[in-house]
C-alpha atoms as a PDB file:
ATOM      1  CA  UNK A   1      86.298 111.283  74.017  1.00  0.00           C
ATOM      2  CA  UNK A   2      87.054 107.469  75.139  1.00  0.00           C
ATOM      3  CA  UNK A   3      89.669 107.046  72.347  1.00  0.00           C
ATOM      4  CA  UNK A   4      91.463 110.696  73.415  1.00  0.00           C
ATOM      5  CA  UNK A   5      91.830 109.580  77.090  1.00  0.00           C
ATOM      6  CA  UNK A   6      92.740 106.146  75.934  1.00  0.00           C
ATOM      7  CA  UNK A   7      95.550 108.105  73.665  1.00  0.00           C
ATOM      8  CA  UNK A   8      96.817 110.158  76.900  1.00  0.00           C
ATOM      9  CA  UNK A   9      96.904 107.525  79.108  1.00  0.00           C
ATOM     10  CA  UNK A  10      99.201 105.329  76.492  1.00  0.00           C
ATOM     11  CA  UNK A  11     101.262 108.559  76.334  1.00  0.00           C
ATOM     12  CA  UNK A  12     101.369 109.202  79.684  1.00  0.00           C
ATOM     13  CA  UNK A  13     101.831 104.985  80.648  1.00  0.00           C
ATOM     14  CA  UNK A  14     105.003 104.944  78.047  1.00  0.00           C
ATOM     15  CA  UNK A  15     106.664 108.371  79.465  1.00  0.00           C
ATOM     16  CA  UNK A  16     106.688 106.693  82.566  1.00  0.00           C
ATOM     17  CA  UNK A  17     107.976 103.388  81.406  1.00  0.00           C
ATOM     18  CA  UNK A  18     111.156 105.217  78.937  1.00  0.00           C
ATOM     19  CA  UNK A  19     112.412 106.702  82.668  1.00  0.00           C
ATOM     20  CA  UNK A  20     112.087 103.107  84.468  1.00  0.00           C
ATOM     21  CA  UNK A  21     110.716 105.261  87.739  1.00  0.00           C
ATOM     22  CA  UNK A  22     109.307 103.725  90.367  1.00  0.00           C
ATOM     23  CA  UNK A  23     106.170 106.157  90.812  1.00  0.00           C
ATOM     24  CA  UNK A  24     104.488 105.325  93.842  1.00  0.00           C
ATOM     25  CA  UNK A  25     104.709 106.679  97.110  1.00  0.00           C
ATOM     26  CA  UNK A  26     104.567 103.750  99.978  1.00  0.00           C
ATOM     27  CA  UNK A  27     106.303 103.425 103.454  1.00  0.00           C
ATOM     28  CA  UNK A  28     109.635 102.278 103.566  1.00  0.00           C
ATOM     29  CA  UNK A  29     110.780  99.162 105.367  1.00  0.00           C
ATOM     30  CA  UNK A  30     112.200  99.384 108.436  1.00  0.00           C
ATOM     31  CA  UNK A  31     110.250 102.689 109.392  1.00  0.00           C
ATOM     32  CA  UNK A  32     106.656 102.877 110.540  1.00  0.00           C
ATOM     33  CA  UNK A  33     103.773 103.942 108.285  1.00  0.00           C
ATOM     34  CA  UNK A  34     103.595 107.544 108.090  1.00  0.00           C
ATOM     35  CA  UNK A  35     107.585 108.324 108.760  1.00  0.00           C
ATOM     36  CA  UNK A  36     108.340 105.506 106.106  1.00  0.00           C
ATOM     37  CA  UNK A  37     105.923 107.010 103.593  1.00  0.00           C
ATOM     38  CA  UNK A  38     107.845 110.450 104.178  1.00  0.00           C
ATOM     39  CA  UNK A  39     111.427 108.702 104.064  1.00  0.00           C
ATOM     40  CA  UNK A  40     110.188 107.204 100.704  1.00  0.00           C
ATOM     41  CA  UNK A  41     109.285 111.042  99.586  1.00  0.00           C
ATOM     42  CA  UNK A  42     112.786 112.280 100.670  1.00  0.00           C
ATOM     43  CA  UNK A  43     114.422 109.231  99.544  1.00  0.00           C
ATOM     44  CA  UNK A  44     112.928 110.190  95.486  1.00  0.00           C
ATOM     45  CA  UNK A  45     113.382 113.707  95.621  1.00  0.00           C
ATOM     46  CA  UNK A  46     117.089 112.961  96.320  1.00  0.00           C
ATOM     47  CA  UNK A  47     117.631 111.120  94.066  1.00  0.00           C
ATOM     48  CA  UNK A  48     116.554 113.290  91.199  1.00  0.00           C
ATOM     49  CA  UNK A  49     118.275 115.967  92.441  1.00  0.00           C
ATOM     50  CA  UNK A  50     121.745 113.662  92.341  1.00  0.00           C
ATOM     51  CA  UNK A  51     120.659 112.130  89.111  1.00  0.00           C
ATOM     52  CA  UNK A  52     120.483 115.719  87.557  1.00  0.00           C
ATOM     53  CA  UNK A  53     123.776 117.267  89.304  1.00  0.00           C
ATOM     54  CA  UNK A  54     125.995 113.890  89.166  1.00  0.00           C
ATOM     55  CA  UNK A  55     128.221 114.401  86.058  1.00  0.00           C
ATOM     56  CA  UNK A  56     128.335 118.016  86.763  1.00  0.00           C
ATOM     57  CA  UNK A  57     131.562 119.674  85.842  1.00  0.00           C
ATOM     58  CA  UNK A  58     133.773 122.394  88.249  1.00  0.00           C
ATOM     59  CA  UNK A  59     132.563 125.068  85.637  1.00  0.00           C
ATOM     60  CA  UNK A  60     128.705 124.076  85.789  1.00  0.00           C
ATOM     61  CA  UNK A  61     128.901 123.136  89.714  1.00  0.00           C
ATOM     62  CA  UNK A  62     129.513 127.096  90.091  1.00  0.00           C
ATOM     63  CA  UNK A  63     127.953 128.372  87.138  1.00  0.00           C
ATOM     64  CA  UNK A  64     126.001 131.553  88.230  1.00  0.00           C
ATOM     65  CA  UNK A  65     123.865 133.177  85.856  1.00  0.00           C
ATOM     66  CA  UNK A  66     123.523 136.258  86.823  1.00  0.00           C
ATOM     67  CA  UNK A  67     124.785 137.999  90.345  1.00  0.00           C
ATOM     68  CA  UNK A  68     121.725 137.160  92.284  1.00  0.00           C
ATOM     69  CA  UNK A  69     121.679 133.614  90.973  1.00  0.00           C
ATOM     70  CA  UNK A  70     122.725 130.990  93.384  1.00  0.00           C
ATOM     71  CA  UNK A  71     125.115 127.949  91.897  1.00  0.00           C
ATOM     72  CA  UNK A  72     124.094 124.423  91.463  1.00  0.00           C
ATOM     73  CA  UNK A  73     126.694 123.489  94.466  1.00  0.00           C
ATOM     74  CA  UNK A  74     125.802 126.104  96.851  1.00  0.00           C
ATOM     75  CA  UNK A  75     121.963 124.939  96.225  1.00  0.00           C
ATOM     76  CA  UNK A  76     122.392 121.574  96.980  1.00  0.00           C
ATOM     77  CA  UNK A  77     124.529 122.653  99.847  1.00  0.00           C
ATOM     78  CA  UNK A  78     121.720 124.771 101.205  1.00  0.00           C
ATOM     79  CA  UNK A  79     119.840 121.738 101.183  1.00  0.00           C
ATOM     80  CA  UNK A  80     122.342 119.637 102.979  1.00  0.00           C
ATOM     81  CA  UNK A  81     122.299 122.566 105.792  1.00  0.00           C
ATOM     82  CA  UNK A  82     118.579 122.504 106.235  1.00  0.00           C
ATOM     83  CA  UNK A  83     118.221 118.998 106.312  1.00  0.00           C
ATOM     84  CA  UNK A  84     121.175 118.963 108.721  1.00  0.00           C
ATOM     85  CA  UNK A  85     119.474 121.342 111.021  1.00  0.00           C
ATOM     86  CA  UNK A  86     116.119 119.547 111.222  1.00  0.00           C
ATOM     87  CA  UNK A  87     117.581 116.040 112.168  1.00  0.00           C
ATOM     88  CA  UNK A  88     119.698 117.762 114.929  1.00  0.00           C
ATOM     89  CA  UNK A  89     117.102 120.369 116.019  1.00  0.00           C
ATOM     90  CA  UNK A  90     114.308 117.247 115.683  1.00  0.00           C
ATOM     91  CA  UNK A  91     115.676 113.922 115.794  1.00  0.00           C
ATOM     92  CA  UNK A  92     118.739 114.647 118.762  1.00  0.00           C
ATOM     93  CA  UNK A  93     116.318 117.511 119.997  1.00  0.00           C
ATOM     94  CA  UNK A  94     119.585 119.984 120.486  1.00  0.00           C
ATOM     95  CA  UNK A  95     120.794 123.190 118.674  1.00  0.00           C
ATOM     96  CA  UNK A  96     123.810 123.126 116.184  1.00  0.00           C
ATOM     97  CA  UNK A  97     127.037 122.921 118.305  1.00  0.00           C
ATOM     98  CA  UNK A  98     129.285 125.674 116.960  1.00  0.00           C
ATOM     99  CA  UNK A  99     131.354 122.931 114.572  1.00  0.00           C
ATOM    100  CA  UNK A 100     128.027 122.075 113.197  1.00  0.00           C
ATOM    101  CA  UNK A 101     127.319 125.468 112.717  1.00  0.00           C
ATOM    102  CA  UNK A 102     130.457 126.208 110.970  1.00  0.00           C
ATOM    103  CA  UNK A 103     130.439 122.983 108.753  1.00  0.00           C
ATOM    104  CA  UNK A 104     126.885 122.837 107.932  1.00  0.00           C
ATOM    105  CA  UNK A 105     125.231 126.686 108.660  1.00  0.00           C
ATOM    106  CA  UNK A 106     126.878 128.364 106.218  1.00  0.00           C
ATOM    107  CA  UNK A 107     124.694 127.221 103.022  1.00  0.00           C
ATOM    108  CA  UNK A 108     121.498 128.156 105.857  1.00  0.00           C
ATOM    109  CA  UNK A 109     121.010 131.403 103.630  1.00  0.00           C
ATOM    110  CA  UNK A 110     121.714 131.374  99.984  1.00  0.00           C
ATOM    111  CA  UNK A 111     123.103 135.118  99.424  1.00  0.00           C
ATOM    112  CA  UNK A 112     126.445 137.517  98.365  1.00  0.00           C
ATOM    113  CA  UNK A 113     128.281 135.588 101.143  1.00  0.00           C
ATOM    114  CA  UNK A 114     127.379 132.119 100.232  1.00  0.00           C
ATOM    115  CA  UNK A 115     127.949 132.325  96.976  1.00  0.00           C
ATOM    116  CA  UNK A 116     131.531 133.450  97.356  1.00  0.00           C
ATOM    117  CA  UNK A 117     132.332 131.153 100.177  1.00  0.00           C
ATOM    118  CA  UNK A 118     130.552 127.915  97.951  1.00  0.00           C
ATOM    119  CA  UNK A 119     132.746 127.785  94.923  1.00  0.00           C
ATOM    120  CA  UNK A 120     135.363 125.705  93.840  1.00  0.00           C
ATOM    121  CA  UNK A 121     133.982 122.319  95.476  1.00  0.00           C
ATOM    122  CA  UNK A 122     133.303 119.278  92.683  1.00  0.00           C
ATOM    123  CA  UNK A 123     129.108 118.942  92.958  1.00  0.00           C
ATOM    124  CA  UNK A 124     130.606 115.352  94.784  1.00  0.00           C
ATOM    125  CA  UNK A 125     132.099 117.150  97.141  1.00  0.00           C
ATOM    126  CA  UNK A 126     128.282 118.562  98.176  1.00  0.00           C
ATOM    127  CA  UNK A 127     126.612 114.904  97.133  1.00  0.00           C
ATOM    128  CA  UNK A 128     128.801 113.030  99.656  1.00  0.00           C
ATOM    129  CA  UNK A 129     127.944 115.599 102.414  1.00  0.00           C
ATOM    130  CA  UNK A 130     124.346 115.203 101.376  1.00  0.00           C
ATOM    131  CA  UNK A 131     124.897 111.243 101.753  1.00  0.00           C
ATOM    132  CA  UNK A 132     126.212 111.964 105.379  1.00  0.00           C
ATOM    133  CA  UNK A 133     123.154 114.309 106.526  1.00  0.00           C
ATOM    134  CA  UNK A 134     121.025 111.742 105.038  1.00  0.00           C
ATOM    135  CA  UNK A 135     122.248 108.483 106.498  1.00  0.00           C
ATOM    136  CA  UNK A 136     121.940 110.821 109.805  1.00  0.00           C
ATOM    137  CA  UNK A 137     118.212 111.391 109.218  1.00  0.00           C
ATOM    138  CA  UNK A 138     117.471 108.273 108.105  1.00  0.00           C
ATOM    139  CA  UNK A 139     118.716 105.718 111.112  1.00  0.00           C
ATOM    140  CA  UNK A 140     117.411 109.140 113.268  1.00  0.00           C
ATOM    141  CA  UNK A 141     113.552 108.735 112.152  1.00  0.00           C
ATOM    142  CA  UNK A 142     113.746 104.670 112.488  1.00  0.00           C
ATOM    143  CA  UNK A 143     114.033 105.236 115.914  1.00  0.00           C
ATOM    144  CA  UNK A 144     111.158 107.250 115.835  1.00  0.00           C
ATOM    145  CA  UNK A 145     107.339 105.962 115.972  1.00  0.00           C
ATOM    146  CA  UNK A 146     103.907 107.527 113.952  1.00  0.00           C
ATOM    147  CA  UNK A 147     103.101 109.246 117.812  1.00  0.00           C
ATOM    148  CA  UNK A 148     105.959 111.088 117.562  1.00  0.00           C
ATOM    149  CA  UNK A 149     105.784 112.842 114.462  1.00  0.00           C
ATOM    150  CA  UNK A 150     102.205 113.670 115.126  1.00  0.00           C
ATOM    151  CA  UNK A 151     103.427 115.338 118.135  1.00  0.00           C
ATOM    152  CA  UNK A 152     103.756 118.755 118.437  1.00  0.00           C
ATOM    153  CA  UNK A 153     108.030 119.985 118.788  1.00  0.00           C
ATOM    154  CA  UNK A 154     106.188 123.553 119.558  1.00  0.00           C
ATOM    155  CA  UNK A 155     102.471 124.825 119.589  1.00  0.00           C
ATOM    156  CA  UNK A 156     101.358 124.877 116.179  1.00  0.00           C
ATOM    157  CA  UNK A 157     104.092 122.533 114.042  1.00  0.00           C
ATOM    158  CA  UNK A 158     104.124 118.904 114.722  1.00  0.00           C
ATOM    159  CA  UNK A 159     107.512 117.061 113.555  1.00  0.00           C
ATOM    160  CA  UNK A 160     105.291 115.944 110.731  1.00  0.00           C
ATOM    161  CA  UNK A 161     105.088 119.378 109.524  1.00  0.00           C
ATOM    162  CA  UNK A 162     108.440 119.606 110.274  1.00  0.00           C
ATOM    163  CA  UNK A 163     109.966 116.722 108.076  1.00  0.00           C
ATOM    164  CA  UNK A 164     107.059 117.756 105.095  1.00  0.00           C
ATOM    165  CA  UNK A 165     108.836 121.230 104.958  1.00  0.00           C
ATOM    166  CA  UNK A 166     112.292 119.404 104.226  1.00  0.00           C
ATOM    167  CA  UNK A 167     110.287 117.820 101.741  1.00  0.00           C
ATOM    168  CA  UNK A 168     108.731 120.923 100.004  1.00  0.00           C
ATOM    169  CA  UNK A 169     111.922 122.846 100.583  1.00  0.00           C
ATOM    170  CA  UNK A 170     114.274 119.797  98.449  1.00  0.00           C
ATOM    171  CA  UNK A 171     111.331 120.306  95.517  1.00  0.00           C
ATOM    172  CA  UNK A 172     111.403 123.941  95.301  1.00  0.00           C
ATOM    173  CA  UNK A 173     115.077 123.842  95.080  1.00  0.00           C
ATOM    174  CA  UNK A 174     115.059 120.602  92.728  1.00  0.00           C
ATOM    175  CA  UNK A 175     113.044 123.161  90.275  1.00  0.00           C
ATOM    176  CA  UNK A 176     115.924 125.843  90.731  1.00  0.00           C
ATOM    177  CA  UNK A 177     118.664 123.719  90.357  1.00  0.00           C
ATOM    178  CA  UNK A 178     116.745 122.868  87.012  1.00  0.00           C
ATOM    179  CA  UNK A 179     116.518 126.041  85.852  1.00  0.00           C
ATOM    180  CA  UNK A 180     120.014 126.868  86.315  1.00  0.00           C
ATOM    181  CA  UNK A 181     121.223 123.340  84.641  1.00  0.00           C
ATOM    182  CA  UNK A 182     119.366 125.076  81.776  1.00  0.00           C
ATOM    183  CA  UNK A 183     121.442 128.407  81.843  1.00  0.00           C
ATOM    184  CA  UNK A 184     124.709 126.927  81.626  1.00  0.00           C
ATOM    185  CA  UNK A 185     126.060 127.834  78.852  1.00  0.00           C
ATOM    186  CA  UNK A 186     126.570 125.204  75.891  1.00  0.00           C
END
């Protein structure tokens, strides 16, 4: 028993060291506890994502596998537009302004529409507007304190809540974009 989780853990302890990963979750600088621990959640998740879409080619950026699959491009673009909405709905407390709207809202809903109008961009194209949202949310939440994201932004969701649901929403879409990177064709 002792030498099988000895053998799992050495399995498990060299996995983790052939990737180099960091693998621990702790608050960023610069942000306080709480917000900095979520920042260091968004921070990883993004990453993956762009480490696994990077070298993408034009073909493979708009690869759909079937017609109710979404692309690679138009999923990381639907991220981009959610995390987008948040920071301006949360962080500058406002609604979209109708160029936002246009720029950003189009990815909101990943359907027929989307996936004609999200073709033809290089996956950089979608990565650098990611990098813009992102630098947005970031310098948003350091001005932001642990009382405020326990606060409530409506009865019943705190901004907490809020900022975990980009979270969970980046992950469930890092597993999609996953299973279409293994559909492309070889």
């Amino acid at each position: 028993m002792c030498y099988a989780k000895n053998t799992f853990l050495l399995v498990l302890s060299l996995t983790f060291t052939m990737v180099k990963a960091q693998y621990k979750i702790e608050p960023l600088e610069g942000y306080t506890p709480q917000i900095g621990v979520m920042v260091c959640m968004l921070e990883d998740l993004k990453g993956r994502i762009t480490e696994q879409v990077k070298d993408l080619d034009q073909s493979q950026t708009d690869f759909l596998f079937d017609a109710n699959a979404n692309s690679i491009g138009a999923l990381v673009m639907h991220l981009v537009s959610t995390e987008a909405y948040y920071y301006i709905e949360t962080l500058e407390g406002r609604q979209w302004t109708e160029d936002e709207r246009m720029r950003w809202g189009s990815a909101g809903e990943l359907n027929a529409e989307t996936r004609e109008k999200l073709k033809g961009y290089p996956i950089q194209y979608y990565l650098d507007l990611w990098d813009e949202v992102r630098e947005k949310t970031l310098a948003g939440l350091k001005t932001k304190d642990d009382k405020w994201f326990a606060s409530s932004l409506e009865e019943g969701i705190n901004y907490h809540y809020i900022w975990y649901h980009v979270m969970e929403h980046t992950a469930n879409h890092m597993g999609q974009i996953a299973l279409v990177k293994n559909r492309l064709p070889k």
